[in-house]
Every structure is written in structure tokens, then in C-alpha cells.
C-alpha atoms as a PDB file:
ATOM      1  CA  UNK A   1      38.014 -24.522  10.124  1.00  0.00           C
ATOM      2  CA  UNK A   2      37.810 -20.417  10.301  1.00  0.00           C
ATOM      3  CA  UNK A   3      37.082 -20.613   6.308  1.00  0.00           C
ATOM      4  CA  UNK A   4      34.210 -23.408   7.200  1.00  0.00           C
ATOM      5  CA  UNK A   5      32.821 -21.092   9.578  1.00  0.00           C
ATOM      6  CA  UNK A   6      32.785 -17.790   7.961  1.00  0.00           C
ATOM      7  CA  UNK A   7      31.259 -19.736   4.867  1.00  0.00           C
ATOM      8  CA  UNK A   8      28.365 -20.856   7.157  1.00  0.00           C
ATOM      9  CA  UNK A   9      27.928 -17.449   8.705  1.00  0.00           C
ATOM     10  CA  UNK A  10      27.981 -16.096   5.390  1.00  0.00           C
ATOM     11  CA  UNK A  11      25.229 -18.809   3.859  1.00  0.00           C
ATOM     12  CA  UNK A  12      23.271 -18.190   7.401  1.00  0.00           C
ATOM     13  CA  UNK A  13      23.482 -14.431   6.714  1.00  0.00           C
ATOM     14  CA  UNK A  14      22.250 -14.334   3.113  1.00  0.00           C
ATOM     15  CA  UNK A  15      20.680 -17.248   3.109  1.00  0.00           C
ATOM     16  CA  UNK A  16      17.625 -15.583   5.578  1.00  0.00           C
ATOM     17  CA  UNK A  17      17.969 -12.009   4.360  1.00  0.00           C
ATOM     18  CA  UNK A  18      14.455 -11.183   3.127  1.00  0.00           C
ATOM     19  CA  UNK A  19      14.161 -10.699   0.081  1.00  0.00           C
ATOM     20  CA  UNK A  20      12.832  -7.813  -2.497  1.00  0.00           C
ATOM     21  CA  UNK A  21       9.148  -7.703  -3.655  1.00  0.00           C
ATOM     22  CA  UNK A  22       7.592  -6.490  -6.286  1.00  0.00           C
ATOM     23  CA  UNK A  23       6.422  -2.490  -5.209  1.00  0.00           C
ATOM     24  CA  UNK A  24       2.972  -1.420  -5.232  1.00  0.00           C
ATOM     25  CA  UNK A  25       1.840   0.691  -8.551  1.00  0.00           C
ATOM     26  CA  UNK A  26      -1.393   0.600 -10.081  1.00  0.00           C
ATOM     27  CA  UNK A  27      -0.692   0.534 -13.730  1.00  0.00           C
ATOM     28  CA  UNK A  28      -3.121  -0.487 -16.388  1.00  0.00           C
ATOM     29  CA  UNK A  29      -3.670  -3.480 -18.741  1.00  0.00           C
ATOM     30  CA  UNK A  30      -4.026  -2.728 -22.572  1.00  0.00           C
ATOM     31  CA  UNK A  31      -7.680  -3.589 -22.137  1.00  0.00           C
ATOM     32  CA  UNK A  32      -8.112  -0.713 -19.525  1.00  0.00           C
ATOM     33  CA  UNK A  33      -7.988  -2.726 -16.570  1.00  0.00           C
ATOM     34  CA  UNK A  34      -6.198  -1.734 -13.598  1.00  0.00           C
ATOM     35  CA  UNK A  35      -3.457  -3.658 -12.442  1.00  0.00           C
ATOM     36  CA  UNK A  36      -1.592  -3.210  -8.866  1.00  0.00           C
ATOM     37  CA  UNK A  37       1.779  -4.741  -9.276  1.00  0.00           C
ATOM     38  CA  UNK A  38       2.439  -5.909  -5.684  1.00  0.00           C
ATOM     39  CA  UNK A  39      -0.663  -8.655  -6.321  1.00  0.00           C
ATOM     40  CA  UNK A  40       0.646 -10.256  -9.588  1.00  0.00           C
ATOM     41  CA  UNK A  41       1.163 -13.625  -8.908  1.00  0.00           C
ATOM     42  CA  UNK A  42       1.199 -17.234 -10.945  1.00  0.00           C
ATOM     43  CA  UNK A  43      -0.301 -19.682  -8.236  1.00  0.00           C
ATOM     44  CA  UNK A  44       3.224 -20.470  -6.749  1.00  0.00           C
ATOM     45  CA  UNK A  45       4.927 -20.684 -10.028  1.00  0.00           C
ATOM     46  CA  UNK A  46       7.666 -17.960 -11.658  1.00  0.00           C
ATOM     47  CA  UNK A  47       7.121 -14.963 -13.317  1.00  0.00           C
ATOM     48  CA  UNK A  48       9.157 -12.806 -15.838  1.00  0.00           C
ATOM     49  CA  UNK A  49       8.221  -9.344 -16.290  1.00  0.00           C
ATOM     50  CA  UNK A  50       9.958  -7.616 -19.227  1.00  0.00           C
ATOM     51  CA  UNK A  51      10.463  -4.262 -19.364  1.00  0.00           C
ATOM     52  CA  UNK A  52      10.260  -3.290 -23.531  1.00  0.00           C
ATOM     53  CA  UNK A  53       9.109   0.096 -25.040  1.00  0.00           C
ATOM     54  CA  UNK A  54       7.803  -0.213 -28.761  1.00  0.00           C
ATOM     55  CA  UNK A  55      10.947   1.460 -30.168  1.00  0.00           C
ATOM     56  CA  UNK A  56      13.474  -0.637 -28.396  1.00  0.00           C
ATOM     57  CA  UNK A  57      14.716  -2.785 -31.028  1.00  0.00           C
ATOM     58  CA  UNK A  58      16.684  -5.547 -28.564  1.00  0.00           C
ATOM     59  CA  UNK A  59      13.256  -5.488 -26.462  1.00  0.00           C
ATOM     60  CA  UNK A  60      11.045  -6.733 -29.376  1.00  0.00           C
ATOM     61  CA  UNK A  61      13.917  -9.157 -30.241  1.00  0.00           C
ATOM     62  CA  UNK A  62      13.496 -10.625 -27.358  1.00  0.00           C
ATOM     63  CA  UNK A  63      10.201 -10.740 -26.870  1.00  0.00           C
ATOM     64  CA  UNK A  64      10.213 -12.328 -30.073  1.00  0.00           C
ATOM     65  CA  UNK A  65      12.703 -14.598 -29.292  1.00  0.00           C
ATOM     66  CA  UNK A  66      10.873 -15.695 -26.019  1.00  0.00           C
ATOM     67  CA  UNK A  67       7.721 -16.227 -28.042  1.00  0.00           C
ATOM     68  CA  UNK A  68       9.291 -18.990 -30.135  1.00  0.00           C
ATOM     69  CA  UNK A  69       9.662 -21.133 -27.197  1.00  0.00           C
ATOM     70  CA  UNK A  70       7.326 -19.468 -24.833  1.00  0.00           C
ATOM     71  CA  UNK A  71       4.432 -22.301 -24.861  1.00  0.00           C
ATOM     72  CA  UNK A  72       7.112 -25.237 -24.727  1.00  0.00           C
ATOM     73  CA  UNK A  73       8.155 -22.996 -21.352  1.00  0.00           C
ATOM     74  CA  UNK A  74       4.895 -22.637 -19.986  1.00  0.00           C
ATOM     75  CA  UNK A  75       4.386 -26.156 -20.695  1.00  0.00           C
ATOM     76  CA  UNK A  76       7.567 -27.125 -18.866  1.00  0.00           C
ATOM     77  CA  UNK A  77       7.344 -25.002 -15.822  1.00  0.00           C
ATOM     78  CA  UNK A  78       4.394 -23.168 -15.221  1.00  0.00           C
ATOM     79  CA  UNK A  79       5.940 -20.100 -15.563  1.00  0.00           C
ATOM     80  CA  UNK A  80       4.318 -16.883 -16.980  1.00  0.00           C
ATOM     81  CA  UNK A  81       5.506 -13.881 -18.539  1.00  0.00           C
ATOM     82  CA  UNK A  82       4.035 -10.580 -18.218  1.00  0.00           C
ATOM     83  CA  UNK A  83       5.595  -7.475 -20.593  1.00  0.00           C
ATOM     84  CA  UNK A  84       5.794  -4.007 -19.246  1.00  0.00           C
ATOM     85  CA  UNK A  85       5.437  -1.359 -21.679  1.00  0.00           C
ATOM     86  CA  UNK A  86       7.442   1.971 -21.132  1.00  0.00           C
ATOM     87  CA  UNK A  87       6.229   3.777 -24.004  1.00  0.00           C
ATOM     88  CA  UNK A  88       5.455   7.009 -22.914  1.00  0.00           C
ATOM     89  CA  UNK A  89       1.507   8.447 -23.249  1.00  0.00           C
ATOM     90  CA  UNK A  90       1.969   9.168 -26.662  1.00  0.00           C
ATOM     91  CA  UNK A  91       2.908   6.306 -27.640  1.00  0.00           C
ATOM     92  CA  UNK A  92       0.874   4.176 -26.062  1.00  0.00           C
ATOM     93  CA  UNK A  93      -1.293   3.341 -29.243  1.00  0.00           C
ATOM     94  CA  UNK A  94       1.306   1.902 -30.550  1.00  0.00           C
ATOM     95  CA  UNK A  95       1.730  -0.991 -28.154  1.00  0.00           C
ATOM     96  CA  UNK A  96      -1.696  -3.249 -29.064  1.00  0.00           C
ATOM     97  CA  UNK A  97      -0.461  -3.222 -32.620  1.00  0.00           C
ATOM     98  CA  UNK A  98       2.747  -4.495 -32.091  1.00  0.00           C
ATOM     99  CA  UNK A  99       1.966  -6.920 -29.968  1.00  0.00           C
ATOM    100  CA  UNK A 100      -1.021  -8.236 -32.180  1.00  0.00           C
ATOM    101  CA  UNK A 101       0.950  -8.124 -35.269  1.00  0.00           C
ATOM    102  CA  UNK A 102       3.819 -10.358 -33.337  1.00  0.00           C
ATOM    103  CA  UNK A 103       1.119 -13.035 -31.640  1.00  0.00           C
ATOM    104  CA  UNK A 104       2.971 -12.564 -28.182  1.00  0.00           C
ATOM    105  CA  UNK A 105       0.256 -14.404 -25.894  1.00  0.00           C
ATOM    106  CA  UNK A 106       1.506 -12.133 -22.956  1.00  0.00           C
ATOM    107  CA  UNK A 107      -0.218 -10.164 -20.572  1.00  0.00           C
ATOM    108  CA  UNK A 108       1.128  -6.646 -21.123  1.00  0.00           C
ATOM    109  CA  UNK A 109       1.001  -3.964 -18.636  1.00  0.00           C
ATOM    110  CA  UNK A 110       1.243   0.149 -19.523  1.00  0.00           C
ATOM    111  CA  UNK A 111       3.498   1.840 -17.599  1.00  0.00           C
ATOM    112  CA  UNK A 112       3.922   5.522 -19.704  1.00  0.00           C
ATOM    113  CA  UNK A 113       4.993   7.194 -16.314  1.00  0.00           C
ATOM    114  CA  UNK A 114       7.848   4.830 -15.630  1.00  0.00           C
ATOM    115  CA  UNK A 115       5.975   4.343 -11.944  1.00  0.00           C
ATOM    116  CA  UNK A 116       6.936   1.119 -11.712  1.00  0.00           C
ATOM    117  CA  UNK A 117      10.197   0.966 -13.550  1.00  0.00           C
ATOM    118  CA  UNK A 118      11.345   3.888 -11.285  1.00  0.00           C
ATOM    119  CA  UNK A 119       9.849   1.960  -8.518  1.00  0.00           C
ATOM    120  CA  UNK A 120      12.254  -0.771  -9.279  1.00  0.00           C
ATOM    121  CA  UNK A 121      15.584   0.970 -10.310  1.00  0.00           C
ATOM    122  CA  UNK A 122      15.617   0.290 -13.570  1.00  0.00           C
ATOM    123  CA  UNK A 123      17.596   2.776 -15.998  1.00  0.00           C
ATOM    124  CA  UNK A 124      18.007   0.828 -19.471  1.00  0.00           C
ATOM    125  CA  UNK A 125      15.787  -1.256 -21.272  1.00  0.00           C
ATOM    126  CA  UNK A 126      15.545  -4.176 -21.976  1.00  0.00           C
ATOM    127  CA  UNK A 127      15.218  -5.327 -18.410  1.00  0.00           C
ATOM    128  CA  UNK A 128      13.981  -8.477 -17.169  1.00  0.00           C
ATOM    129  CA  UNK A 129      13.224 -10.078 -13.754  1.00  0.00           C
ATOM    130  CA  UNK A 130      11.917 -13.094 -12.663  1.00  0.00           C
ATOM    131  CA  UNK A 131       9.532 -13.258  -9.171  1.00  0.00           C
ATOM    132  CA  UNK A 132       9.725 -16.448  -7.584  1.00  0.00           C
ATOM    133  CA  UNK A 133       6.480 -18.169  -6.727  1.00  0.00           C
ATOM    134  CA  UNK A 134       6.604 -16.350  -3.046  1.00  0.00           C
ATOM    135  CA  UNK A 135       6.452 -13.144  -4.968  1.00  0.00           C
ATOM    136  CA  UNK A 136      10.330 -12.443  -4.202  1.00  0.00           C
ATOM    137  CA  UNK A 137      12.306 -10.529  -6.937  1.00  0.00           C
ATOM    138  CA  UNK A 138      14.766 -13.701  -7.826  1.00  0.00           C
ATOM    139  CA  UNK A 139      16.728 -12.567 -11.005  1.00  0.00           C
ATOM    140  CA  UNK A 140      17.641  -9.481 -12.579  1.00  0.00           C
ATOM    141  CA  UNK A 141      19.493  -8.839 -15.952  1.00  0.00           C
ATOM    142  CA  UNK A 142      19.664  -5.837 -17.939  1.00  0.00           C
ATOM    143  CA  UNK A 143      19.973  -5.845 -22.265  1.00  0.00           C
ATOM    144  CA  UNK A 144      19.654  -8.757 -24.694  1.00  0.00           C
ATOM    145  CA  UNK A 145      21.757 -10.533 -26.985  1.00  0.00           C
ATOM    146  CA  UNK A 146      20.973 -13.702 -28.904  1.00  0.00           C
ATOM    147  CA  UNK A 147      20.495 -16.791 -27.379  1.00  0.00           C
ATOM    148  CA  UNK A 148      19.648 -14.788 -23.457  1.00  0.00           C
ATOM    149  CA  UNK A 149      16.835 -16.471 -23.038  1.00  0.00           C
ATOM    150  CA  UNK A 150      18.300 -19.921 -22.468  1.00  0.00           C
ATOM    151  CA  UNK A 151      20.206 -18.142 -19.462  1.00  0.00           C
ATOM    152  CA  UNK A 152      16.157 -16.973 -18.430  1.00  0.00           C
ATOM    153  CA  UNK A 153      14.934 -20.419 -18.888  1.00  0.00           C
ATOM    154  CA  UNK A 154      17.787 -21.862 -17.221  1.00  0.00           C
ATOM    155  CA  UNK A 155      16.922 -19.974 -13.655  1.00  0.00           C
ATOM    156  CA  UNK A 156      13.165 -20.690 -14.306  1.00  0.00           C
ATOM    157  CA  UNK A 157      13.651 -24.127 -14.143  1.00  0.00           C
ATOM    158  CA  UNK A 158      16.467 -23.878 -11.162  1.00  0.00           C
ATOM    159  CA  UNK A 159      13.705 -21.618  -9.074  1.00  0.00           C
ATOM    160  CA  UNK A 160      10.618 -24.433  -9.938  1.00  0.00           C
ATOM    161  CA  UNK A 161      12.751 -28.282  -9.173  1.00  0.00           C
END
């Protein structure tokens, strides 16, 4: 009976705990448009938000890797996915080009002060999270190996039955 309790108390506890949003930074798109990242939203549905830089070898392998089955996704659950560029200032030129010469259909934010990175927490990249439909901060997991994205799907579709 105690363990029945505590496990309710517990479920009670967590279970209304409010949960982490997305911070406010204005960062820009690659067109030049400004973006404030406490807005972004997908009409209710998920959203993943990649953190890659250019150079990152295990980002772009994953973003490739995503873009395989990214329209059967979309397709499947609504959700969206929105890449964050880290590449610093410098650098930034370099970001169109890659993602043109890859075809990832993703919008793709600049962030070459880290604002919102820093804003989050994030150290290492690659890092991905997914934002609930509510705009909550649902999922977090740092790095890539093969075959990650089925674990991403996976809590996509969880977050949208």
C-alpha cells in the first residue's frame, strides 16, 4: 500500500510539474528573416530542432539520415523539423550551400552567437529536442549514431496518438 502511494504522489508530483519552454532569442533565418524562438510553433503538432554546425560530421549525418525519411514523417505525424546552425559568423556562408547541395527541406535558423544554444544548456553537438505541440521541451538527446532517428520518430509518434 505505502509503495502504491508514494508511486501516486510521485506520478501527481511530476506528472503537473510545468514544464520547460523554448527561451526567447531572436535569431535569424538564412533568408534574413528574424526569427524569435519562444513563437515557433507547428499548429499543435511536434517539433525537432537540431542543433548541427557545418563541420560537424555526425550532425550532417543525421540530418541526412532524417531527410531520407523526413516526408514519410511529416506525412505520418505532422511533425516539423527546424535545424539550428551553430556555425560561428564566419562561417555562416557556408550553411546555404550545404544545405542546398543536400535538398534538406528544413527551415534552418542561424545562431553564430550560440544565444540560443547557451540559452538552452547545450554543450556538444549534435543535439536534438523535440517541443510538444503546447510548445513544452519534451525530449532531449545529445550525439548521433546510426539508426537514432527511429528512437526520434518513435517519441514523435508517442507525443502525437
Amino acid at each position: 500500500m505505502k509503495r502504491y502511494i508514494i508511486a501516486l504522489m510521485l506520478t501527481i508530483l511530476f506528472g503537473t510539474a510545468a514544464k520547460a519552454q523554448l527561451p526567447k532569442v531572436n535569431l535569424k533565418s538564412m533568408n534574413g528573416k528574424e526569427v524569435r524562438t519562444d513563437t515557433i510553433n507547428n499548429q499543435g503538432k511536434p517539433i525537432i530542432i537540431s542543433f548541427f554546425a557545418t563541420w560537424c560530421k555526425p550532425c550532417n549525418r543525421e540530418l541526412k539520415a532524417i531527410n531520407e525519411v523526413y516526408e514519410d514523417w511529416v506525412e505520418e505525424t505532422g511533425v516539423k523539423l527546424i535545424a539550428v546552425s551553430i556555425d560561428e559568423a564566419q562561417n555562416v556562408n557556408k550553411v546555404k550551400p550545404l544545405v542546398d547541395s543536400n535538398g534538406w527541406p528544413y527551415e534552418v535558423l542561424l545562431d553564430p552567437n550560440r544565444d540560443f544554444s547557451r540559452a538552452l544548456g547545450i554543450q556538444t553537438i549534435p543535439f536534438t529536442l523535440i517541443v510538444d505541440g503546447n510548445g513544452n521541451i519534451a525530449y532531449k538527446h545529445n550525439g548521433y549514431t546510426d539508426g537514432a532517428e527511429t528512437e526520434l520518430i518513435e517519441k514523435v509518434r508517442e507525443m502525437v496518438k
